[in-house]
Protein backbone atom coordinates (compact mmCIF):
# COMPACT_ATOMS: atom_id res chain seq x y z
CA UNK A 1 21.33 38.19 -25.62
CA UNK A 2 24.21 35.97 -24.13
CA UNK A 3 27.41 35.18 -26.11
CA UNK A 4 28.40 32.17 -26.18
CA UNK A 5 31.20 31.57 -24.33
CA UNK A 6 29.09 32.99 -21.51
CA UNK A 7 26.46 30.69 -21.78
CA UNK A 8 28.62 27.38 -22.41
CA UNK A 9 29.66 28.39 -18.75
CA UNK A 10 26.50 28.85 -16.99
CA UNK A 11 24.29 26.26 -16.06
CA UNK A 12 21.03 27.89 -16.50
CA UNK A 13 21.92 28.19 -20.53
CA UNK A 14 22.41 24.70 -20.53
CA UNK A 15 20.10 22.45 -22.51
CA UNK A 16 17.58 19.76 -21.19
CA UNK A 17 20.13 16.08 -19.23
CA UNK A 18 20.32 13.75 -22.21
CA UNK A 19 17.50 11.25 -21.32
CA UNK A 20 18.42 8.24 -19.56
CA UNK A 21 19.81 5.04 -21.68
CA UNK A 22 19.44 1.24 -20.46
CA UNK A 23 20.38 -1.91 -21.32
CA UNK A 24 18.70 -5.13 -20.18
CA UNK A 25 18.44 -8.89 -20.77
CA UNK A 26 15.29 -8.77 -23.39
CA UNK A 27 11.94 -10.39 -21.83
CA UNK A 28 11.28 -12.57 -24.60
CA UNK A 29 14.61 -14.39 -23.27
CA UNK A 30 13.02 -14.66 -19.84
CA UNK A 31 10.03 -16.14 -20.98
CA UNK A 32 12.50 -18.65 -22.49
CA UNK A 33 14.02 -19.62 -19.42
CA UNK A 34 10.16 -20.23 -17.88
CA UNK A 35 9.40 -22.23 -20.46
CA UNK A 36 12.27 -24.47 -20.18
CA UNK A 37 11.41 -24.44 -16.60
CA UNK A 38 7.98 -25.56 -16.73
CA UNK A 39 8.52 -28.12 -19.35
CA UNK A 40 11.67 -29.51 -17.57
CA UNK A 41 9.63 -29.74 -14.67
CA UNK A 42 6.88 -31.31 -15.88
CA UNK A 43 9.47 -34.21 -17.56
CA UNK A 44 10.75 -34.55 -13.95
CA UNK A 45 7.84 -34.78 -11.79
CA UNK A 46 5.59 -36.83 -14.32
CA UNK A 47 6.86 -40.43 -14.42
CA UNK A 48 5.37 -41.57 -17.70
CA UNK A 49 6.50 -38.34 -19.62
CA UNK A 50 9.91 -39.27 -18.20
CA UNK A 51 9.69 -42.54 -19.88
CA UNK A 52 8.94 -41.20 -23.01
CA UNK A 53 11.65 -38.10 -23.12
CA UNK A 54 14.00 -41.38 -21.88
CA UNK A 55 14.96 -43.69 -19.53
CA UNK A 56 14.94 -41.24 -16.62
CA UNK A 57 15.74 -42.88 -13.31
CA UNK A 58 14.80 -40.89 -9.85
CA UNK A 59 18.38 -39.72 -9.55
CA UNK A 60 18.02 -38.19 -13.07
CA UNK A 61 14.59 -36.92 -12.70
CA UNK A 62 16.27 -35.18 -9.77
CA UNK A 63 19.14 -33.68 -11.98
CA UNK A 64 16.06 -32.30 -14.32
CA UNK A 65 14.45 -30.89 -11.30
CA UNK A 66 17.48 -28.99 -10.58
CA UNK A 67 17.65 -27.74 -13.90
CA UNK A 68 14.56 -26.15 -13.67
CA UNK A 69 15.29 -24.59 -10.81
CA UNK A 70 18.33 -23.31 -12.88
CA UNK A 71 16.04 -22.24 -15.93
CA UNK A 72 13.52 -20.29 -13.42
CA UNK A 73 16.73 -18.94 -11.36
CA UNK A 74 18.04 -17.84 -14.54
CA UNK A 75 14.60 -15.93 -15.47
CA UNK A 76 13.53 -14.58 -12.09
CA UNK A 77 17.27 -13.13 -11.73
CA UNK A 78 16.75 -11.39 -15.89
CA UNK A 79 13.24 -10.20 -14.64
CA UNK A 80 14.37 -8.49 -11.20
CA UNK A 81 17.59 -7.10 -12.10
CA UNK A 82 15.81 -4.83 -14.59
CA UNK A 83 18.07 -2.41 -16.18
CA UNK A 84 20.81 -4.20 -15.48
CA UNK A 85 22.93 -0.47 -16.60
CA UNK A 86 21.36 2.50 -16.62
CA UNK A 87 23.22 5.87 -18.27
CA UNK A 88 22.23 9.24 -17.44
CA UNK A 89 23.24 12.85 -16.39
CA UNK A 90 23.73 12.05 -12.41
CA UNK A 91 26.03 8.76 -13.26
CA UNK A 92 25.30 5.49 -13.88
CA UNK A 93 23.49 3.01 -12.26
CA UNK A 94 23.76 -0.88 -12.18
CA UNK A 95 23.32 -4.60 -11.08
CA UNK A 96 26.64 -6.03 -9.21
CA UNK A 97 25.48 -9.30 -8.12
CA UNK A 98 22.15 -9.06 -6.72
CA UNK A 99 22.17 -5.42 -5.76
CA UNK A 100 21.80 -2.17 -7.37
CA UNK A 101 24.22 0.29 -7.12
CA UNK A 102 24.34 4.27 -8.23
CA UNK A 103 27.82 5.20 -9.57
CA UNK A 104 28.37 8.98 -10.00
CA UNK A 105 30.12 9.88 -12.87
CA UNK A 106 33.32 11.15 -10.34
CA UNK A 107 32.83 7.41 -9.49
CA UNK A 108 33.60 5.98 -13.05
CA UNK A 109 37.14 6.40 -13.98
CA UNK A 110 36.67 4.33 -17.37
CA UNK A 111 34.14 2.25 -19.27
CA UNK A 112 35.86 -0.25 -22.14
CA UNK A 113 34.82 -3.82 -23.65
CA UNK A 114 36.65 -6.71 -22.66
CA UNK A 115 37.09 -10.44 -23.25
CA UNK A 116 37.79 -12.76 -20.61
CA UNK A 117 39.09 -16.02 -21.47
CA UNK A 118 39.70 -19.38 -20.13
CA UNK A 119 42.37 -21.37 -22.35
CA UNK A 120 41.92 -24.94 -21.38
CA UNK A 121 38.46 -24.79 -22.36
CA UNK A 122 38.36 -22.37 -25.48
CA UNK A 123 35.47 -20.04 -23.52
CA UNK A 124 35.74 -16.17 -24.61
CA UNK A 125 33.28 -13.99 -22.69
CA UNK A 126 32.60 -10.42 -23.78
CA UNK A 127 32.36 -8.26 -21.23
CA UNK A 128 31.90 -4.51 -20.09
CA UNK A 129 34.09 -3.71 -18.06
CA UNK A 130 33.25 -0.60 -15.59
CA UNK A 131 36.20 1.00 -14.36
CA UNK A 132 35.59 2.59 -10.24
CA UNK A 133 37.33 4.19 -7.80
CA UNK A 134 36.22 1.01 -5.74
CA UNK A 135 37.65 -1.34 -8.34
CA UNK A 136 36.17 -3.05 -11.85
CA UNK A 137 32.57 -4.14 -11.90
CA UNK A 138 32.30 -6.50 -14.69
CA UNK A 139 29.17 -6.76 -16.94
CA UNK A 140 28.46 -9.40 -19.31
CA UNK A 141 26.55 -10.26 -23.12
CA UNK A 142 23.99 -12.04 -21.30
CA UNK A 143 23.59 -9.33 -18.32
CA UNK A 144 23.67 -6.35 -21.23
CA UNK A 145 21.28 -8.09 -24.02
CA UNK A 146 23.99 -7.01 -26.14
CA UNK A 147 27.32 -6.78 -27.19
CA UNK A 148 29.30 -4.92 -24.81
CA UNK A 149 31.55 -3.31 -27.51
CA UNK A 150 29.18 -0.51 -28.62
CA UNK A 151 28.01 -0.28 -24.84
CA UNK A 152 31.01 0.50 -23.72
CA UNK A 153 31.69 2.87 -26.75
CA UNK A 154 28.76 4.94 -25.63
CA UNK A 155 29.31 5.15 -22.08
CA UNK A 156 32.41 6.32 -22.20
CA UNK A 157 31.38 8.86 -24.67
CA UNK A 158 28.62 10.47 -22.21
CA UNK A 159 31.10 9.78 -19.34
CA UNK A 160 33.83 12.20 -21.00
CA UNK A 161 30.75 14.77 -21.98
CA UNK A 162 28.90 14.81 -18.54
CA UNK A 163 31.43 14.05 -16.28
């Protein structure tokens, strides 16, 4: 029978890698953003239905055609970038834009919740803020599904633990 300073040392005493955590935009959101898609759509490319919504010109059944584009843009970029983070023993792994990258935990120098703010228009956007060897990597509400606060909290808990 081990003691247990000898086993805190040795890898083969140590317990199962804590299973992996994510955080994602939820899919009921992206279903959402179809749906305004399709319906804003359909008010741009049916004339009538135009009339009725209101007195839609071509140039502004154009602008509603471009905001479906936005609304399935918006859905299509939730639905692909699926974890957007992902927490577990080997680092942590997450959407920067529109790729995927695998941080190792030597990688991460901090994890901590943020708010970014532009004065002149009131606009306060919570962030998580991922701190890298590289540089920040910045990961928002929307991106998360949730507020980053307790994210961040939690990350930076395993970080200290695992890495």
């Amino acid at each position: 029978m081990s003691t247990p300073s000898a086993a805190a040392g040795d890898p083969s005493h140590a317990g199962p890698p804590p299973a992996p955590i994510v955080w994602s935009p939820p899919l009921w959101r992206v279903g959402v953003y179809a749906l305004g898609g399709l319906v804003t759509a359909l008010v741009a490319a049916l004339g009538p239905l135009a009339e009725r919504v209101g007195s839609l010109d071509a140039a502004g059944r154009l602008l509603v055609g471009v905001l479906a584009g936005g609304f399935w843009a918006l859905a299509g970029r939730d639905l692909v970038a699926r974890p957007a983070l992902r927490v577990d023993a080997h680092g942590v792994d997450l959407v920067d834009g529109l790729r995927r990258r695998h941080l190792p935990w030597a990688a991460v120098i901090g994890v901590r919740a943020g708010t970014l703010t532009h004065n002149r228009r009131a606009v306060h956007l919570r962030t998580l803020e991922v701190e890298t060897i590289d540089g920040p990597i910045l990961l928002t509400r929307r991106q998360l599904g949730t507020d980053p606060g307790p994210v961040a909290e939690r990350v930076e808990e395993l970080r200290r633990s695992l890495g």
